[in-house]
C-alpha atoms as a PDB file:
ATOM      1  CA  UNK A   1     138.708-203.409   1.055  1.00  0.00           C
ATOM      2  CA  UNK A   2     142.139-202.407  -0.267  1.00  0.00           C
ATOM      3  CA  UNK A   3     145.035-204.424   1.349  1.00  0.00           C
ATOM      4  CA  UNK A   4     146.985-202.042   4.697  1.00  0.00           C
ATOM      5  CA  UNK A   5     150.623-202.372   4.485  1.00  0.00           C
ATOM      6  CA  UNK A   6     153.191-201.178   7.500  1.00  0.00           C
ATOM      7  CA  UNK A   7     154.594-197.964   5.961  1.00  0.00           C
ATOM      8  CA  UNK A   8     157.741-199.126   6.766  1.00  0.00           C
ATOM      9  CA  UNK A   9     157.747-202.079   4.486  1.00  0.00           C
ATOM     10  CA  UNK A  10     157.678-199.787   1.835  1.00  0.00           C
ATOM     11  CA  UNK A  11     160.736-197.968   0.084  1.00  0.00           C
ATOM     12  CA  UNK A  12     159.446-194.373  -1.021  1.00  0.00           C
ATOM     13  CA  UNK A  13     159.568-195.270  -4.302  1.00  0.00           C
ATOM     14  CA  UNK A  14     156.730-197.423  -3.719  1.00  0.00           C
ATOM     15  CA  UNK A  15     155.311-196.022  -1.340  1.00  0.00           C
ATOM     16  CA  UNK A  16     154.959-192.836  -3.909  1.00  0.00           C
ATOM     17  CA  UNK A  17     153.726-194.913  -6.542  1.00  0.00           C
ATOM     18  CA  UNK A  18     151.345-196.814  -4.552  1.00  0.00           C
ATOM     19  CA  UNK A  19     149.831-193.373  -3.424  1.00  0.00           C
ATOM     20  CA  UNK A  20     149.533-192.116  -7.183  1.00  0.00           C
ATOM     21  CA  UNK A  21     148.110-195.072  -8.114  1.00  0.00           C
ATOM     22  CA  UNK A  22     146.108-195.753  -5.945  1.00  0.00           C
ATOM     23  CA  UNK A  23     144.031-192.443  -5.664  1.00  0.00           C
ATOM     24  CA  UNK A  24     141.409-194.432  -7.731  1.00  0.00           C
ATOM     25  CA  UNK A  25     139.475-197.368  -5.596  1.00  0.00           C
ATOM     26  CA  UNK A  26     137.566-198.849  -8.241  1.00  0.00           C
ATOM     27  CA  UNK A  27     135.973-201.381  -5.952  1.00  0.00           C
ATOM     28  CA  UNK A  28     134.528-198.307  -3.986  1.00  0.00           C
ATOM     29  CA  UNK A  29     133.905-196.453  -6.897  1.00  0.00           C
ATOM     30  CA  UNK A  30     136.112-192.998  -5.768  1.00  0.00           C
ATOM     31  CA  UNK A  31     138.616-191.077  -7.226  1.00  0.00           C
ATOM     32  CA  UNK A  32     140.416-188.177  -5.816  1.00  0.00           C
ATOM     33  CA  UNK A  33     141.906-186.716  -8.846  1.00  0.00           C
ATOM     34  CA  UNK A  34     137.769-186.234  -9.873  1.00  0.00           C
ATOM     35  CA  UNK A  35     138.146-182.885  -9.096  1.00  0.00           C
ATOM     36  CA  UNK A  36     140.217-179.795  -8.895  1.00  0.00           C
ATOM     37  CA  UNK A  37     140.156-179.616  -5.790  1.00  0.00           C
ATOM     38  CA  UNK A  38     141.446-183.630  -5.729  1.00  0.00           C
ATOM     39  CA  UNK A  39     144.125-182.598  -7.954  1.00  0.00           C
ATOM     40  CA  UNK A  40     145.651-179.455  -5.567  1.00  0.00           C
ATOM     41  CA  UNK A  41     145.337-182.102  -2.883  1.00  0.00           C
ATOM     42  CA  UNK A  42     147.616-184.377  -4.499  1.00  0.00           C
ATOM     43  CA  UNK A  43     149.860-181.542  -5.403  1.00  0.00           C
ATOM     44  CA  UNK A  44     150.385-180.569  -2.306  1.00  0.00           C
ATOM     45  CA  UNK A  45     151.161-183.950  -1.392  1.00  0.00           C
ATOM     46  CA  UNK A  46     153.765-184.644  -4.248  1.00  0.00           C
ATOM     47  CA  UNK A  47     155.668-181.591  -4.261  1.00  0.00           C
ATOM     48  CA  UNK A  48     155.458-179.733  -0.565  1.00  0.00           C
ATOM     49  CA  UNK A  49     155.626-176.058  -1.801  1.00  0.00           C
ATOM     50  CA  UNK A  50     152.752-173.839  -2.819  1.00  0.00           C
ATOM     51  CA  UNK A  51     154.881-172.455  -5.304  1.00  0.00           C
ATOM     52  CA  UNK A  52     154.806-175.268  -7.330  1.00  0.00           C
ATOM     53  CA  UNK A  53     150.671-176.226  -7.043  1.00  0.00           C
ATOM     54  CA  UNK A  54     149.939-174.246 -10.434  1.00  0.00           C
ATOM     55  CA  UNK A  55     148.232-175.808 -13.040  1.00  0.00           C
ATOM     56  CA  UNK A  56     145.897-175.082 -16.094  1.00  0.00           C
ATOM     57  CA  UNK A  57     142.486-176.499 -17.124  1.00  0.00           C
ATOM     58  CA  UNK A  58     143.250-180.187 -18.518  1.00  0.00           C
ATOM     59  CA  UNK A  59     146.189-181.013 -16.186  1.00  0.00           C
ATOM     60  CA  UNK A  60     144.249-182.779 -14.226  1.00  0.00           C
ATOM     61  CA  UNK A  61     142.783-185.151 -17.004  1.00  0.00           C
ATOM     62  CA  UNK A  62     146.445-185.285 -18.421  1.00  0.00           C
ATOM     63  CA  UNK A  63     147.488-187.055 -14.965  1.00  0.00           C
ATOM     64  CA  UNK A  64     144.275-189.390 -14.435  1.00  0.00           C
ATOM     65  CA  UNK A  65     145.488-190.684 -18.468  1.00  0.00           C
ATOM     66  CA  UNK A  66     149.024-190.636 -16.951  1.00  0.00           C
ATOM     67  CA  UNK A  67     148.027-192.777 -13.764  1.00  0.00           C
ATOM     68  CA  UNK A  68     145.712-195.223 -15.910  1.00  0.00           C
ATOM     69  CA  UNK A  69     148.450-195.654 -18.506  1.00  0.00           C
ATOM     70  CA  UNK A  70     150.899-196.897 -15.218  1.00  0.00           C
ATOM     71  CA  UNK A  71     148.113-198.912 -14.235  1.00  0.00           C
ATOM     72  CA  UNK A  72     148.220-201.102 -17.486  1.00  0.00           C
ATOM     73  CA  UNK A  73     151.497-201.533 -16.880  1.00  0.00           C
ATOM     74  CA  UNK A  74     151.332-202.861 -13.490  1.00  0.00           C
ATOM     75  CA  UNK A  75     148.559-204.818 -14.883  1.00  0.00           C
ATOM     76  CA  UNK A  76     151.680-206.477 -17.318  1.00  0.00           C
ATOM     77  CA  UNK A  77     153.642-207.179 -14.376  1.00  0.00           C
ATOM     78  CA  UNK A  78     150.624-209.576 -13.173  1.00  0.00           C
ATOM     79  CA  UNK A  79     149.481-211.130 -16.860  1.00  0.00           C
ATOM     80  CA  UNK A  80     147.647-208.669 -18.323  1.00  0.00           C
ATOM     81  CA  UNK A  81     148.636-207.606 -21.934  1.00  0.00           C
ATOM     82  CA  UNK A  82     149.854-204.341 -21.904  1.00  0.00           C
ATOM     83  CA  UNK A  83     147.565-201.648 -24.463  1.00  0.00           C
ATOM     84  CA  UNK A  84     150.336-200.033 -26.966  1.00  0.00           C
ATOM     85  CA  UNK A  85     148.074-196.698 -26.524  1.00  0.00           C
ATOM     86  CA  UNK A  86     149.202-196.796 -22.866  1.00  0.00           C
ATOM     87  CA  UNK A  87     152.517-197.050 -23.756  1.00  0.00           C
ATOM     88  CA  UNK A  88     152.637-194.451 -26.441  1.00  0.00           C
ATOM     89  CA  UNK A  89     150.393-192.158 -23.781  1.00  0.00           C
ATOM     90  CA  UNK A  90     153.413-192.962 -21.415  1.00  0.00           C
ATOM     91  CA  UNK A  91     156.235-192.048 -23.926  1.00  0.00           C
ATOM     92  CA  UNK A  92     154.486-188.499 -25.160  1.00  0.00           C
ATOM     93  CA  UNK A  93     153.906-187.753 -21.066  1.00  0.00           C
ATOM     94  CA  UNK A  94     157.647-188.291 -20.272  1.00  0.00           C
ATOM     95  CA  UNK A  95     158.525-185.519 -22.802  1.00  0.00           C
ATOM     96  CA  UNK A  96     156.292-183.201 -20.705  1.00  0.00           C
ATOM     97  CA  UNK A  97     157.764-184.327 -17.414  1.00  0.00           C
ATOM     98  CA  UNK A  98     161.502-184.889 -18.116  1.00  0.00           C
ATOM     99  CA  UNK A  99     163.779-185.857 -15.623  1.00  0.00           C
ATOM    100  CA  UNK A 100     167.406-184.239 -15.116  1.00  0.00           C
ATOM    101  CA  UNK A 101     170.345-185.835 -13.248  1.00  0.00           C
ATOM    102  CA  UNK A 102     171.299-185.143 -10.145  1.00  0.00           C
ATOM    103  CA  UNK A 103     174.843-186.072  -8.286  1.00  0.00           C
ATOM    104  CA  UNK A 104     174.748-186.665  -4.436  1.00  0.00           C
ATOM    105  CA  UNK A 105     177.622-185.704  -1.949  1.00  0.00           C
ATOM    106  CA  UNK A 106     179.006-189.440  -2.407  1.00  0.00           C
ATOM    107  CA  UNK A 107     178.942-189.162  -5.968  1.00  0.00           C
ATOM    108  CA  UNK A 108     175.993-191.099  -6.850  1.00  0.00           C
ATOM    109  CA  UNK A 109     174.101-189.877  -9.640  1.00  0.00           C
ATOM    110  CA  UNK A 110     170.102-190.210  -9.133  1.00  0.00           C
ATOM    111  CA  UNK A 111     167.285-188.559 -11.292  1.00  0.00           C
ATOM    112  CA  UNK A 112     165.062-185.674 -10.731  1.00  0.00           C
ATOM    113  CA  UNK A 113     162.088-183.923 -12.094  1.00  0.00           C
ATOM    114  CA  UNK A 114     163.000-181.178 -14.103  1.00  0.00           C
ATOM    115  CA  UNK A 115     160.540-177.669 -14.072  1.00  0.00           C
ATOM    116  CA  UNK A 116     157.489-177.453 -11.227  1.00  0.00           C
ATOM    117  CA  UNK A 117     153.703-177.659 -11.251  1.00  0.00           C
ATOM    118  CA  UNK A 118     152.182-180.641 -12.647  1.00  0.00           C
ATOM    119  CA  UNK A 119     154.978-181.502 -14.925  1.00  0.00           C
ATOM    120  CA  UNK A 120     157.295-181.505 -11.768  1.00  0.00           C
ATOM    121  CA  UNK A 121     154.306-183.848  -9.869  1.00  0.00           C
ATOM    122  CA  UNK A 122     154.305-186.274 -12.946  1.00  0.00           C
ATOM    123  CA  UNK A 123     158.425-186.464 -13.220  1.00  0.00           C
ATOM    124  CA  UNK A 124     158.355-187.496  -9.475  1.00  0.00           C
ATOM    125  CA  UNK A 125     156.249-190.049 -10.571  1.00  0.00           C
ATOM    126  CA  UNK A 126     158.988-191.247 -13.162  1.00  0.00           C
ATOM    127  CA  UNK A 127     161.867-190.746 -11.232  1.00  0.00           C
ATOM    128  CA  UNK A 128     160.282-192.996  -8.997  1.00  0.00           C
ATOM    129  CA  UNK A 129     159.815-195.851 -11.629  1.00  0.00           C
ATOM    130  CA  UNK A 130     163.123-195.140 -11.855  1.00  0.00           C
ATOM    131  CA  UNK A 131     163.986-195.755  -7.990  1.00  0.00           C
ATOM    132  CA  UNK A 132     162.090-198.778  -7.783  1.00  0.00           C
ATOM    133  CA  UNK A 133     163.681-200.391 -11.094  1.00  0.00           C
ATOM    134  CA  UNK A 134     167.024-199.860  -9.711  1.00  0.00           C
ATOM    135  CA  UNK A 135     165.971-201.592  -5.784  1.00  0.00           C
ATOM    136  CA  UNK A 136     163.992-204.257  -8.049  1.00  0.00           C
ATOM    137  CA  UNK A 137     160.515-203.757  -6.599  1.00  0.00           C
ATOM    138  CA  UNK A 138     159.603-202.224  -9.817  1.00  0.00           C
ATOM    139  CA  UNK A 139     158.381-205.878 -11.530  1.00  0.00           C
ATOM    140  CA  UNK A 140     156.494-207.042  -8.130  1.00  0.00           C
ATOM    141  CA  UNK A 141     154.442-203.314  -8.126  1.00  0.00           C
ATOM    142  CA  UNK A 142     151.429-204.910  -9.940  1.00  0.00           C
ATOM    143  CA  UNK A 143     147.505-204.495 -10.198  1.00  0.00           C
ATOM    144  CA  UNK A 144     144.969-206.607  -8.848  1.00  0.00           C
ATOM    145  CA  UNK A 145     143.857-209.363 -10.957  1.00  0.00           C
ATOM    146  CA  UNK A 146     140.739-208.822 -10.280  1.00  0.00           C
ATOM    147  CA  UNK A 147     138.961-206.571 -13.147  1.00  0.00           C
ATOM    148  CA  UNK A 148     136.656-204.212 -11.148  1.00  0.00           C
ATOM    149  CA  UNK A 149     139.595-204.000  -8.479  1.00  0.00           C
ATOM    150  CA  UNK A 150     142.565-203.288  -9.771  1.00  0.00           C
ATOM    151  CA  UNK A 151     144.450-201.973  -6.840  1.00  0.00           C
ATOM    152  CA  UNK A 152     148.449-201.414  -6.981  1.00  0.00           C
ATOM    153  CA  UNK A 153     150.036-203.879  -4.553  1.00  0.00           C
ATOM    154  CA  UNK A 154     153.712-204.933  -3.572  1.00  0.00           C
ATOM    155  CA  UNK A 155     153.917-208.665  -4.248  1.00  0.00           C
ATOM    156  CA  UNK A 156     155.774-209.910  -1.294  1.00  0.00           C
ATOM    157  CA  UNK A 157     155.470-213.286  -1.974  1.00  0.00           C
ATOM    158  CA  UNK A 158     158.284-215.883  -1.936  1.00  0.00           C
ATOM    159  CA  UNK A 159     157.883-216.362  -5.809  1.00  0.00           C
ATOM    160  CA  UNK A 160     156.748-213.357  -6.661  1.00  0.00           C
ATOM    161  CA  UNK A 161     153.497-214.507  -8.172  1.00  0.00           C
ATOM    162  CA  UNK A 162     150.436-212.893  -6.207  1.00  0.00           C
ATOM    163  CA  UNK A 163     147.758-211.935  -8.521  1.00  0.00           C
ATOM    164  CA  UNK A 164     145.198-210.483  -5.873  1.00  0.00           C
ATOM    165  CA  UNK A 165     145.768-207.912  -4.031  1.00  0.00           C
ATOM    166  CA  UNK A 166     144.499-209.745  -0.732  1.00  0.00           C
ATOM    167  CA  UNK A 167     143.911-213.509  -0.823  1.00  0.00           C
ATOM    168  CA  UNK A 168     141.062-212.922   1.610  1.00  0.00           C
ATOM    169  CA  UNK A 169     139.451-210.412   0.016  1.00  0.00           C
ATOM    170  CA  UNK A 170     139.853-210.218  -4.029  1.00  0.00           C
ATOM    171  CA  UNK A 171     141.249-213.822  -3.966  1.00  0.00           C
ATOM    172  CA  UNK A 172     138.686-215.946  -2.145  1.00  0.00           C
ATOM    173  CA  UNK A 173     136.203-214.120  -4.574  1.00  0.00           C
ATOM    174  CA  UNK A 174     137.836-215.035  -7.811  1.00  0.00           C
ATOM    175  CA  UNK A 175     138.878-218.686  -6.740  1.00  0.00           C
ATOM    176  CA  UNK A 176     135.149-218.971  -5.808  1.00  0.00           C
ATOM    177  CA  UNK A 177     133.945-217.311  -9.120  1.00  0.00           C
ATOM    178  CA  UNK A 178     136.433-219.969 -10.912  1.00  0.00           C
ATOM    179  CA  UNK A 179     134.672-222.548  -8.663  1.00  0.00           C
ATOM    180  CA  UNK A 180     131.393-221.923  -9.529  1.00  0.00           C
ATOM    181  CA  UNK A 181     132.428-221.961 -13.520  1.00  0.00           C
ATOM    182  CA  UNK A 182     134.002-225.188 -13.264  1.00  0.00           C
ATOM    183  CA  UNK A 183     130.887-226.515 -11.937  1.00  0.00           C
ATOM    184  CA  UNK A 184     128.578-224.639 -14.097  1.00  0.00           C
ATOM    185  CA  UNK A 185     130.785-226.553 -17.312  1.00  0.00           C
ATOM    186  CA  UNK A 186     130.999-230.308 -15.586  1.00  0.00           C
ATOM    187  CA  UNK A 187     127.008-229.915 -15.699  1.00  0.00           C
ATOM    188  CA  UNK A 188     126.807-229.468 -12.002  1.00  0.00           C
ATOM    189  CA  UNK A 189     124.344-226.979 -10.256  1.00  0.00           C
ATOM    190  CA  UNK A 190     126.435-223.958  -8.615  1.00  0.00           C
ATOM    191  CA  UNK A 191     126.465-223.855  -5.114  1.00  0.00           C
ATOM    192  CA  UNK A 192     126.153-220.448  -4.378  1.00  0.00           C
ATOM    193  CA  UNK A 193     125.862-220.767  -0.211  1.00  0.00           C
ATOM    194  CA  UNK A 194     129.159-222.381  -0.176  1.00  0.00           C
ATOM    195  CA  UNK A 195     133.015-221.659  -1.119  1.00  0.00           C
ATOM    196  CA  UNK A 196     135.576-224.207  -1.898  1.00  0.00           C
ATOM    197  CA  UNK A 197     138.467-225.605   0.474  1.00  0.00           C
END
């Protein structure tokens, strides 16, 4: 089961990219960008206005490429070598969804997604990449080690080097899988009815 965070330990940013992300549970096997009707949902989530919940046949397949692309990378924050496709995916979707600058009433300029419909959905996306580069959460936003798992997580460890994103859940399972290899290669029988300390 995928790891519950307080809301409020999250910054929007994160919170926003977690969300994206994390509409795929791998370890349950669901996705709710699978459908169109998945893909309104999250619309409607993302931008808040009916007006901008338009979109045309392949959209939705454009944004699951979009989310699994991000999800390479935030399997590079934990280890993982990142796929150059993913990147190059990454790099032809930001033309699609650019992002415009915005100044605040204290003069601060932030960015914004430029256009509306799915374009505007995706640029969200980016400018908050760009949110959580600039509070440094961006780096500690990784995927779970763990191959059929995957889930995005905030590493909020002292050191910043969680791989899992529970150590109860995905954890004990992969130190235990590592156990039982370590036997299996010293020539020792695995002991399957038991987990190490």
């Amino acid at each position: 089961m995928p790891p519950q965070h307080h809301p409020s330990e999250l910054s929007p940013a994160v919170r926003l990219l977690r969300e994206f992300l994390n509409t795929r549970e791998m370890a349950a096997g669901t996705d709710q960008l699978s459908s169109a009707e998945g893909l309104s949902a999250w619309l409607a989530s993302v931008q808040g206005s009916a007006a901008d919940l338009e979109w045309v046949p392949g959209d939705r397949e454009w944004v699951v490429a979009v989310r699994e692309a991000l999800r390479d990378v935030l399997s590079g924050h934990n280890g993982a070598a990142v796929p150059p496709a993913s990147i190059a995916l990454l790099n032809r979707a930001a033309g699609r969804a650019p992002l415009v600058a915005r100044w605040d009433g204290a003069g601060n300029v932030t960015v914004a997604a430029a256009g509306g419909g799915v374009a505007a959905a995706v640029g969200r996306i980016w400018a908050a990449v760009v949110a959580a580069q600039a509070e440094g959460t961006w780096p500690r936003l990784k995927a779970c080690r763990r191959g059929d798992c995957r889930w995005i997580f905030l590493d909020q460890s002292k050191n910043h080097s969680a791989a899992w994103c529970t150590t109860a859940g995905c954890g004990a399972l992969m130190k235990a899988r590592a156990y039982r290899r370590r036997r299996a290669g010293a020539g020792q029988p695995a002991d399957r009815t038991s987990v190490p300390p």
